[in-house]
N, C-alpha and C. Protein backbone atom coordinates (compact mmCIF):
# COMPACT_ATOMS: atom_id res chain seq x y z
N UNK A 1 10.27 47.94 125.62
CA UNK A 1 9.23 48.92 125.46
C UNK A 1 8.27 48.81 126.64
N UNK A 2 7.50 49.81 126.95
CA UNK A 2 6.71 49.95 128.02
C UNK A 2 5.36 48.90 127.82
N UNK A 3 4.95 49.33 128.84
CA UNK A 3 3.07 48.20 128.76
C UNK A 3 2.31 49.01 127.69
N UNK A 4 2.57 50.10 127.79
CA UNK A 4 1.18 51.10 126.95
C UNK A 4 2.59 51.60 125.65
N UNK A 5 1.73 50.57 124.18
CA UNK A 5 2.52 50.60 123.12
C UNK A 5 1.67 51.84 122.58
N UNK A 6 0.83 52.90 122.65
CA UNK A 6 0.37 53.81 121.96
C UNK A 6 1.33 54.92 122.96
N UNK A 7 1.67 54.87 124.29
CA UNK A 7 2.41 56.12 124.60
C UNK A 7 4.15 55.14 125.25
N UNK A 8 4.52 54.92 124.36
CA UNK A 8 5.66 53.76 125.13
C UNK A 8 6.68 54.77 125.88
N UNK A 9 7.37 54.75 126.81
CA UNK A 9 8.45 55.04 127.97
C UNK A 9 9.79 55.55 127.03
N UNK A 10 9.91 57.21 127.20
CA UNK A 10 10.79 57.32 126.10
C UNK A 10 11.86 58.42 127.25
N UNK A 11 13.11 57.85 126.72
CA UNK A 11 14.25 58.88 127.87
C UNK A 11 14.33 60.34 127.30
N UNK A 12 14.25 61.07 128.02
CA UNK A 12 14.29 62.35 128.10
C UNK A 12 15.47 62.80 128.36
N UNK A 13 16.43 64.57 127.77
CA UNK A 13 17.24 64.87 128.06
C UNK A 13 17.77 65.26 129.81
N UNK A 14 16.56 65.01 130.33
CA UNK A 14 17.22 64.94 132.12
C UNK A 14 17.87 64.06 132.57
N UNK A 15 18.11 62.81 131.99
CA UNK A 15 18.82 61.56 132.48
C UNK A 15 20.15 61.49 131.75
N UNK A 16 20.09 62.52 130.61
CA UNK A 16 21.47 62.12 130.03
C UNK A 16 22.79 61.98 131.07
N UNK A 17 24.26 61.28 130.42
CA UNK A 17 24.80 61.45 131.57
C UNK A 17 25.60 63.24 131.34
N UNK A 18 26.14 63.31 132.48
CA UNK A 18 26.90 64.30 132.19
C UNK A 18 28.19 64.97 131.34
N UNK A 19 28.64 65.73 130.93
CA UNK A 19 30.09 65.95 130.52
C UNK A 19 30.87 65.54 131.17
N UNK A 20 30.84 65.39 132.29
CA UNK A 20 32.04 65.03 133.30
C UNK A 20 31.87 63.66 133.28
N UNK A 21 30.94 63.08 133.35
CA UNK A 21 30.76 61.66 133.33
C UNK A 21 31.24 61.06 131.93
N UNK A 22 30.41 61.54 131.05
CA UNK A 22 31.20 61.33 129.94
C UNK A 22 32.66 61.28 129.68
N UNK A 23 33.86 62.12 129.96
CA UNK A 23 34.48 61.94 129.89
C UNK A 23 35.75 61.67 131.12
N UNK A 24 34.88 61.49 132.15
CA UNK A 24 35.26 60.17 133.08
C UNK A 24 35.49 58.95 132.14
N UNK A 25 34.31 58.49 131.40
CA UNK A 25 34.05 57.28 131.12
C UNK A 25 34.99 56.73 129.89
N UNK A 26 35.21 57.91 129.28
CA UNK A 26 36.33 57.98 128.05
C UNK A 26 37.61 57.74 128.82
N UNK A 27 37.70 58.42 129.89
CA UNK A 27 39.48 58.13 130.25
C UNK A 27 39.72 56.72 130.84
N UNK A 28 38.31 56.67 131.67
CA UNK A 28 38.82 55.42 132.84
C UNK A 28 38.89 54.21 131.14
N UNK A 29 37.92 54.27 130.20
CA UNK A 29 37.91 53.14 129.26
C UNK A 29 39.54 53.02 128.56
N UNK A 30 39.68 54.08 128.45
CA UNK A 30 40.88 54.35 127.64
C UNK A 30 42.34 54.07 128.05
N UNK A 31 42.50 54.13 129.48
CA UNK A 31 43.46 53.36 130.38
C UNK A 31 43.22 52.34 130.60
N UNK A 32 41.56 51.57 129.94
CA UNK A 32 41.96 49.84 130.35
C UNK A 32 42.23 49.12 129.03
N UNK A 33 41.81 49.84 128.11
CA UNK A 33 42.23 49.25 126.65
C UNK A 33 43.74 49.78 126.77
N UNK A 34 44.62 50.66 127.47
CA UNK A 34 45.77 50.56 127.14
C UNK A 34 46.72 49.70 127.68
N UNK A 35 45.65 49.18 129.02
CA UNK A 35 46.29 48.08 129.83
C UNK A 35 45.94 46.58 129.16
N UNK A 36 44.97 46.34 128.31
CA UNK A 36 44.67 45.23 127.53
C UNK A 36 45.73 44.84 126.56
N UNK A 37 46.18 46.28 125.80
CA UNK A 37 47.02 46.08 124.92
C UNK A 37 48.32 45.76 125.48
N UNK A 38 49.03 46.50 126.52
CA UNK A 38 50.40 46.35 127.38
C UNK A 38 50.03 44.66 127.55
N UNK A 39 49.08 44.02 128.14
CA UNK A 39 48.85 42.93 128.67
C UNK A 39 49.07 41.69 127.27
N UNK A 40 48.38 41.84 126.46
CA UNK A 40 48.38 41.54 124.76
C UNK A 40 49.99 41.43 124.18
N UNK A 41 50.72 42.80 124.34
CA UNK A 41 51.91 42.63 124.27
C UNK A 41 52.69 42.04 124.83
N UNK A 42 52.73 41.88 125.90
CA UNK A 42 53.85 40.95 126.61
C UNK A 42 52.90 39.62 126.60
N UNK A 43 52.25 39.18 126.80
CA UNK A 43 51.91 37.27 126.52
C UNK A 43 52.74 37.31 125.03
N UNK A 44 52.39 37.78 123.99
CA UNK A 44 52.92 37.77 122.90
C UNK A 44 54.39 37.79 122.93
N UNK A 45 55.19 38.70 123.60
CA UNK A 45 56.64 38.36 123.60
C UNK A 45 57.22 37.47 124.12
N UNK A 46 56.11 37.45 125.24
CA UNK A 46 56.31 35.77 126.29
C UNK A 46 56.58 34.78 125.33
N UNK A 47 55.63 34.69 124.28
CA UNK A 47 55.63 33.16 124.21
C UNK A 47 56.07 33.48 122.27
N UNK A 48 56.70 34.37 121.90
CA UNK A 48 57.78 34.45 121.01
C UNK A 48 58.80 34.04 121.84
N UNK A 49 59.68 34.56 122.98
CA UNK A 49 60.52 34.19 123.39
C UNK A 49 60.51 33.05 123.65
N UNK A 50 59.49 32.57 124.38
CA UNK A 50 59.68 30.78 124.85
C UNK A 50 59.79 30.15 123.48
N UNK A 51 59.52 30.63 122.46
CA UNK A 51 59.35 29.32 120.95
C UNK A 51 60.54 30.04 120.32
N UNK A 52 61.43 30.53 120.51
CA UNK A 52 62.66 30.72 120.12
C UNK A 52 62.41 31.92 118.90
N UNK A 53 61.33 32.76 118.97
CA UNK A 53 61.03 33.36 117.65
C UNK A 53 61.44 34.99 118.21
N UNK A 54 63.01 35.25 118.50
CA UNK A 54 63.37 36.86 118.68
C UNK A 54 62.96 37.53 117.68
N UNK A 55 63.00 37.40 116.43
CA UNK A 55 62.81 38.43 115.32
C UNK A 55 61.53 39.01 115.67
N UNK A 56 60.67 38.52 116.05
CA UNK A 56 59.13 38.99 116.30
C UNK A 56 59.27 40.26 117.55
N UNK A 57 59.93 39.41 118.62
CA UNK A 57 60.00 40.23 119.73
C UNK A 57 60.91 41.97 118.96
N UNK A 58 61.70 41.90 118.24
CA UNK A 58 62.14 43.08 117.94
C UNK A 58 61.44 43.90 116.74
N UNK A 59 60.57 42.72 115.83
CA UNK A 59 59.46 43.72 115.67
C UNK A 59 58.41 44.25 116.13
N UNK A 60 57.94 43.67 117.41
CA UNK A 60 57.45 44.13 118.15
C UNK A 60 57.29 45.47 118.59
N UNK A 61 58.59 46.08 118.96
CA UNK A 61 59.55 46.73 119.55
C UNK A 61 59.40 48.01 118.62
N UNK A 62 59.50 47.89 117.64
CA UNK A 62 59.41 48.77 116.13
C UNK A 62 58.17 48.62 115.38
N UNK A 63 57.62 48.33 116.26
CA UNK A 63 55.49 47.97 115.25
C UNK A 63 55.60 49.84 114.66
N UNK A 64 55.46 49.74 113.34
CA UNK A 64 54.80 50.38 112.25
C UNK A 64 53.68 51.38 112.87
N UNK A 65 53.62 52.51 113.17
CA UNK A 65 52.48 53.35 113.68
C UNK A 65 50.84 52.75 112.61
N UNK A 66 51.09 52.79 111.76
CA UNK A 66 49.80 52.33 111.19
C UNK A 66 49.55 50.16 111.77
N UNK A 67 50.66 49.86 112.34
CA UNK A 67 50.13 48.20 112.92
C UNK A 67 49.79 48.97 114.16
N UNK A 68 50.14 49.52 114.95
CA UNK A 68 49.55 49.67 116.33
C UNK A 68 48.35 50.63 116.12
N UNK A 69 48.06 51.20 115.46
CA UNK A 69 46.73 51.85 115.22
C UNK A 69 45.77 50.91 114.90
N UNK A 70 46.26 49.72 113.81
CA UNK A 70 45.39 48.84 113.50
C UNK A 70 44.99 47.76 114.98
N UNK A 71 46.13 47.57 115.68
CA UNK A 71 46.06 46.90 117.13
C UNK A 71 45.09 47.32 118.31
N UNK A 72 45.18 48.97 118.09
CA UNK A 72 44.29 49.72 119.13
C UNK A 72 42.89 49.79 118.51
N UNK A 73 42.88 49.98 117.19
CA UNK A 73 41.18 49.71 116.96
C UNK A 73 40.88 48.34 117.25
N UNK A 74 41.19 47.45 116.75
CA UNK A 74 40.96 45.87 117.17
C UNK A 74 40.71 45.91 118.59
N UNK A 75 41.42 46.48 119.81
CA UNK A 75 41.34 46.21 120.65
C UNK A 75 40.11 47.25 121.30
N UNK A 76 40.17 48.19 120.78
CA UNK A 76 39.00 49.35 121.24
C UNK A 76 37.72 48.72 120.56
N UNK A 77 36.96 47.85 119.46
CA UNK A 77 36.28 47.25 119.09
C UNK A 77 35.66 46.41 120.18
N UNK A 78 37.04 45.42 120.12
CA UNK A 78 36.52 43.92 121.48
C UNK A 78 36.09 44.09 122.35
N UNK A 79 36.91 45.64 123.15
CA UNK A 79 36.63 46.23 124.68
C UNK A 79 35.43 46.55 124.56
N UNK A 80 34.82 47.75 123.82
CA UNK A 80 33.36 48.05 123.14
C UNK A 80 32.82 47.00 123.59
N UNK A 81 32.55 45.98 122.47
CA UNK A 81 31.50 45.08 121.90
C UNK A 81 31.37 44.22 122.88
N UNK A 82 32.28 44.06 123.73
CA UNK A 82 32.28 42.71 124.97
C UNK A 82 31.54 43.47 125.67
N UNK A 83 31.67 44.60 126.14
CA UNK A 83 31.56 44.82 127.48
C UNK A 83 29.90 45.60 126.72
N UNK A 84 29.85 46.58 125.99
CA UNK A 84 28.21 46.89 125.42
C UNK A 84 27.53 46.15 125.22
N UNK A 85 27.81 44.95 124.44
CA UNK A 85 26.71 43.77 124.22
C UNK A 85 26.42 42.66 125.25
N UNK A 86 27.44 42.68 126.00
CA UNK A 86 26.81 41.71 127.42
C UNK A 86 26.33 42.37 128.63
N UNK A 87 26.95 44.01 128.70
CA UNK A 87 25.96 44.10 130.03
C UNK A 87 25.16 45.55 130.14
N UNK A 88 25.52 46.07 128.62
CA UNK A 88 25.35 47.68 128.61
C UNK A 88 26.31 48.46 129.28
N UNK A 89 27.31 48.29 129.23
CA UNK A 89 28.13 49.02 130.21
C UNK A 89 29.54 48.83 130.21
N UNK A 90 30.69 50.04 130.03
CA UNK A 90 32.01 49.46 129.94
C UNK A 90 32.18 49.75 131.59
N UNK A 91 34.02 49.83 131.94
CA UNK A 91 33.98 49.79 133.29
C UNK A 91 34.35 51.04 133.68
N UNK A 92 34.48 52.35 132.34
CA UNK A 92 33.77 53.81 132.87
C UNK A 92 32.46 54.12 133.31
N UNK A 93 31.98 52.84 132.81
CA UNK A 93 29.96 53.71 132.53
C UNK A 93 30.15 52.97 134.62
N UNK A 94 30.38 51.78 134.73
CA UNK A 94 30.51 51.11 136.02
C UNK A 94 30.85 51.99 136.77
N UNK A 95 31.97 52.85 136.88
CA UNK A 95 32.45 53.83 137.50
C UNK A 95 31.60 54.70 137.83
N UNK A 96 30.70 55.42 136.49
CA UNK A 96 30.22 56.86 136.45
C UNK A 96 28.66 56.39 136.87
N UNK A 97 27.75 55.71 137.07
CA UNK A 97 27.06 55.11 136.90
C UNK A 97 25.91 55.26 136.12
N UNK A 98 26.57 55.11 135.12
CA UNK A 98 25.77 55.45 133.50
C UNK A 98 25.55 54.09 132.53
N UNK A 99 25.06 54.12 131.64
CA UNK A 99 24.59 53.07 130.97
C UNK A 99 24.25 53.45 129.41
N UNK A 100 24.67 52.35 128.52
CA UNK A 100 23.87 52.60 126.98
C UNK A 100 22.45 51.74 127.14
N UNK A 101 21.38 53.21 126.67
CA UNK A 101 20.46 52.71 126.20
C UNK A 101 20.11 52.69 124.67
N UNK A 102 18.74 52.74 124.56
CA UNK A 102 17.76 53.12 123.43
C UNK A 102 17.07 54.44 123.63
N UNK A 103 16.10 54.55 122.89
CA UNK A 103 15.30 55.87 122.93
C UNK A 103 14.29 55.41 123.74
N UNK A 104 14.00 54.20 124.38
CA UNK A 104 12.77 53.20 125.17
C UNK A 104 13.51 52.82 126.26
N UNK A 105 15.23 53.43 127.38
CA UNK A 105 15.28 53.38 127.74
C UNK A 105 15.74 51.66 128.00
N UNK A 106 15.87 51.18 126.64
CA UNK A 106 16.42 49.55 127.20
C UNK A 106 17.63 49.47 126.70
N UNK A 107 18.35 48.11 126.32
CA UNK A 107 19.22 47.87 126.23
C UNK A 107 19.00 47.83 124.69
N UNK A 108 20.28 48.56 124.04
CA UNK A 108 20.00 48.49 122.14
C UNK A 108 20.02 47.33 121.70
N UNK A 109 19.85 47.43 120.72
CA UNK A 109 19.84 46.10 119.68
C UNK A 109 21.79 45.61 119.86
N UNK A 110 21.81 44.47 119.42
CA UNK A 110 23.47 44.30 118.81
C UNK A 110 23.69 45.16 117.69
N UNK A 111 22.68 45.17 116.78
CA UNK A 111 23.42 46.00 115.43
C UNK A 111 23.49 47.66 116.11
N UNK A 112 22.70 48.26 116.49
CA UNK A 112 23.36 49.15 116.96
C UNK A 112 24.03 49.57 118.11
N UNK A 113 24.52 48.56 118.61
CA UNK A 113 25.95 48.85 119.44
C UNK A 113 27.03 48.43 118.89
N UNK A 114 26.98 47.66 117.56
CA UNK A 114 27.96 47.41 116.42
C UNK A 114 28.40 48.49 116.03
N UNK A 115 27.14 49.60 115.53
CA UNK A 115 27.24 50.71 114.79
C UNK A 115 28.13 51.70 115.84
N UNK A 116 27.59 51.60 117.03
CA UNK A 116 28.08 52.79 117.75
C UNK A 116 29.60 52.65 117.87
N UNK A 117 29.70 51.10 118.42
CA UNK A 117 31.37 51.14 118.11
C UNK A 117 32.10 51.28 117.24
N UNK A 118 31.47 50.76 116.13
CA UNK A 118 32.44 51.50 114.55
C UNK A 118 32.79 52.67 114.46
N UNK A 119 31.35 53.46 115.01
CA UNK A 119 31.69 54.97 114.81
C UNK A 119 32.53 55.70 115.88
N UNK A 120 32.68 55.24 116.81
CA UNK A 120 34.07 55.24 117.82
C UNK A 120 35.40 55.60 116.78
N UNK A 121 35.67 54.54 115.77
CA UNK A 121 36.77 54.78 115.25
C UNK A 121 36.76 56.11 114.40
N UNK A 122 36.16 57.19 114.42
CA UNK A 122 35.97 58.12 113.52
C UNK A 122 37.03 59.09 113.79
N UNK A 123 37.91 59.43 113.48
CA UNK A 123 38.86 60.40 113.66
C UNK A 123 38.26 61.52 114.52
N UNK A 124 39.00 61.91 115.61
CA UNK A 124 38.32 63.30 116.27
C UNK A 124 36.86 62.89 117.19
N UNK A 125 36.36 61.52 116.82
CA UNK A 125 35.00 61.44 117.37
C UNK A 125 34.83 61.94 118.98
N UNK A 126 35.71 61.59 119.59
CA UNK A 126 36.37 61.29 120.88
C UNK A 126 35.49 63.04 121.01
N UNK A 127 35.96 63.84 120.40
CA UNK A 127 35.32 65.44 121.08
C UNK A 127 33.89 65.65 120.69
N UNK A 128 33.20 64.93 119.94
CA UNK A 128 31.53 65.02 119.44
C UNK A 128 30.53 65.20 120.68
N UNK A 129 31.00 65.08 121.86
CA UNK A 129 30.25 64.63 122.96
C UNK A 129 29.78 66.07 123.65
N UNK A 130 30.86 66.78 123.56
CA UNK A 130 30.89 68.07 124.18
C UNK A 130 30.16 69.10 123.86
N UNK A 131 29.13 69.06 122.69
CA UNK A 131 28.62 69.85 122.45
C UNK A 131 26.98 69.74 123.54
N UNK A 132 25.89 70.40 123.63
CA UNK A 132 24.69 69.96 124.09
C UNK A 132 23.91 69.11 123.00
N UNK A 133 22.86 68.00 123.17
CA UNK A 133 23.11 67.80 124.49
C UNK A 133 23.81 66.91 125.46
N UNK A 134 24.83 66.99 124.73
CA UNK A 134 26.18 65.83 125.58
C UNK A 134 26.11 64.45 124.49
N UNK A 135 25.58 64.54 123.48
CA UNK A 135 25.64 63.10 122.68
C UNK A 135 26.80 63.14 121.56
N UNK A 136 27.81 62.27 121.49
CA UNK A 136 28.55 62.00 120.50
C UNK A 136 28.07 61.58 118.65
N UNK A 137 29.04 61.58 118.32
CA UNK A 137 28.55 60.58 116.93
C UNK A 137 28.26 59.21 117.02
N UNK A 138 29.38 58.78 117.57
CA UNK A 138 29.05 57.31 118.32
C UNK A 138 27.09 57.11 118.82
N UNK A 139 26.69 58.41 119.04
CA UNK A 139 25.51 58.01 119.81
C UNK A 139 24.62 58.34 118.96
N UNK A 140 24.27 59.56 118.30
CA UNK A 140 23.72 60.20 117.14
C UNK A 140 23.62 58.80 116.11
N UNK A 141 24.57 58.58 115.51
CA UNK A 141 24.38 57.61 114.59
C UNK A 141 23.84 55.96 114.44
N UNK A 142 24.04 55.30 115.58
CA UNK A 142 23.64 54.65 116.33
C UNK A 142 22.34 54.43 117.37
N UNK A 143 21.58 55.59 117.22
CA UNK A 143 20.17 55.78 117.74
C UNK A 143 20.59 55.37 119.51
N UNK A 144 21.63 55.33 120.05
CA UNK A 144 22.07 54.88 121.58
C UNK A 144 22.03 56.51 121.98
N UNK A 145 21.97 55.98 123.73
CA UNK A 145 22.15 57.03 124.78
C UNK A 145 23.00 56.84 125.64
N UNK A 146 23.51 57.58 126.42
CA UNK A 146 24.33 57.48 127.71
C UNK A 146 23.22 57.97 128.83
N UNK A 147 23.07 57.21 129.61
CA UNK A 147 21.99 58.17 130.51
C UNK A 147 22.49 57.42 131.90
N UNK A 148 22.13 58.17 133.24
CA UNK A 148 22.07 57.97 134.82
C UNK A 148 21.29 56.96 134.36
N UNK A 149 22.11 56.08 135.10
CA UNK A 149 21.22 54.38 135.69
C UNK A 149 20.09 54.79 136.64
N UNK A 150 20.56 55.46 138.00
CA UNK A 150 19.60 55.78 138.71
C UNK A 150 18.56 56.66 138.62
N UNK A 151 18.52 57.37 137.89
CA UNK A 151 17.77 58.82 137.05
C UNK A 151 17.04 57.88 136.16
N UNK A 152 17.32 56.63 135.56
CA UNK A 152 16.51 56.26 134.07
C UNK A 152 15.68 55.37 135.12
N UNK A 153 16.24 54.48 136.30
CA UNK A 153 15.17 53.66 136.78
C UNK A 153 13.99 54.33 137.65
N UNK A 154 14.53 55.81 138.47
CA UNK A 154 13.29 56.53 138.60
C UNK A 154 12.23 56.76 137.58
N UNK A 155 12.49 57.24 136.89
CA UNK A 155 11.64 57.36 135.71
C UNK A 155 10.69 56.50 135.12
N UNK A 156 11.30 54.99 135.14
CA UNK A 156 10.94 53.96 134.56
C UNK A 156 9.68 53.66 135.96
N UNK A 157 10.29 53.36 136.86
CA UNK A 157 9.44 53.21 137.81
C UNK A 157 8.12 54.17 138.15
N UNK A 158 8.16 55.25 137.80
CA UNK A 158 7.25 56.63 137.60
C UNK A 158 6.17 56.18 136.65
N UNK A 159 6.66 55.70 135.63
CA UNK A 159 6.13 55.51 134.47
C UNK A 159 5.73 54.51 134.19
N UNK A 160 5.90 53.45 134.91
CA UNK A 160 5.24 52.05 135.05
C UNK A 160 3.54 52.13 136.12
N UNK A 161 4.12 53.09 137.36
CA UNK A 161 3.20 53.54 138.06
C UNK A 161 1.81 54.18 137.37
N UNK A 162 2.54 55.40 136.77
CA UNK A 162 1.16 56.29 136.21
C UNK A 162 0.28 55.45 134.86
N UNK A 163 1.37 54.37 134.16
CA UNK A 163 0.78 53.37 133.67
C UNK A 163 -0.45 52.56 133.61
N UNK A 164 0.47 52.11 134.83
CA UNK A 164 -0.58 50.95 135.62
C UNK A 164 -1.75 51.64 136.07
N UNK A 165 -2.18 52.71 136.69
CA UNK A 165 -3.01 53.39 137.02
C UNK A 165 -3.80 53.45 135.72
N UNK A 166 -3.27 54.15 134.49
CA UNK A 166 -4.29 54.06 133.61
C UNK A 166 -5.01 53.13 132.84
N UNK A 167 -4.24 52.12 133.25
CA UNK A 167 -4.85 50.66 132.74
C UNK A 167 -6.20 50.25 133.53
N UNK A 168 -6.24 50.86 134.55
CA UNK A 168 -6.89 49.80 135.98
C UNK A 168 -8.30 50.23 135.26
């Protein structure tokens, strides 16, 4: 939160990120959780095969559409939660140079970047984004933002300025 708790530093719809960014950030994420999982899969057959356990490797092979759905949320969770709760940022937002905030422009709480990733798993969520003003369910529900890194630290810096001025 800002210095001045009666008018605190609140993000505005000019910093949101874009549609395009947005779903930059959906694809580039979405090709590394599919490379996590490819990666996941083979250590796993690796080392079925080295311990003499083929039956696994050929169920593998034949995973149940509802086990690999259960595999890809597990893994779309971890990717989430690792990468939101340690730096604000997956390695689309890195790409696009966007960031999850708050409505104060900081970094959310854990519980709601818990929330936001749960709500990731929502059937269809994936298109919520596209409407104006570019916020998903994931984000709506979760009180989070997507906003320009560089657009939110102008601002911040603006607003620390006209701040400080009114303090003096």
């Amino acid at each position: 939160m800002s210095l001045d708790s009666k008018n605190p530093f609140t993000i505005d719809p000019s910093i949101y990120a874009t549609t395009n960014q947005r779903v930059t950030n959906f694809v580039v994420d979405y090709v590394i959780r599919l490379i996590i999982q490819l990666v996941a899969i083979t250590i796993f057959i690796f080392f079925a095969t080295l311990f003499g356990q083929g039956h696994l490797v050929g169920y593998v092979q034949k995973l149940p559409f509802i086990h690999e759905l259960i595999i890809s949320c597990v893994i779309a969770l971890g990717y989430y939660n690792v990468m939101e709760m340690l730096f604000s940022i997956s390695i689309g937002k890195l790409i696009t140079g966007t960031v999850v905030v708050n409505i104060y422009g900081e970094k959310p709480s854990l519980r709601d970047l818990a929330t936001r990733n749960i709500c990731r798993l929502i059937p269809f969520e994936g298109l919520t984004f596209f409407g104006t003003p570019g916020n998903g369910w994931h984000d709506t529900l979760s009180g989070t933002y997507v906003v320009q890194r560089n657009l939110l630290n102008e601002k911040k810096n603006r607003y620390k300025k006209i701040d400080s001025i009114d303090h003096k």
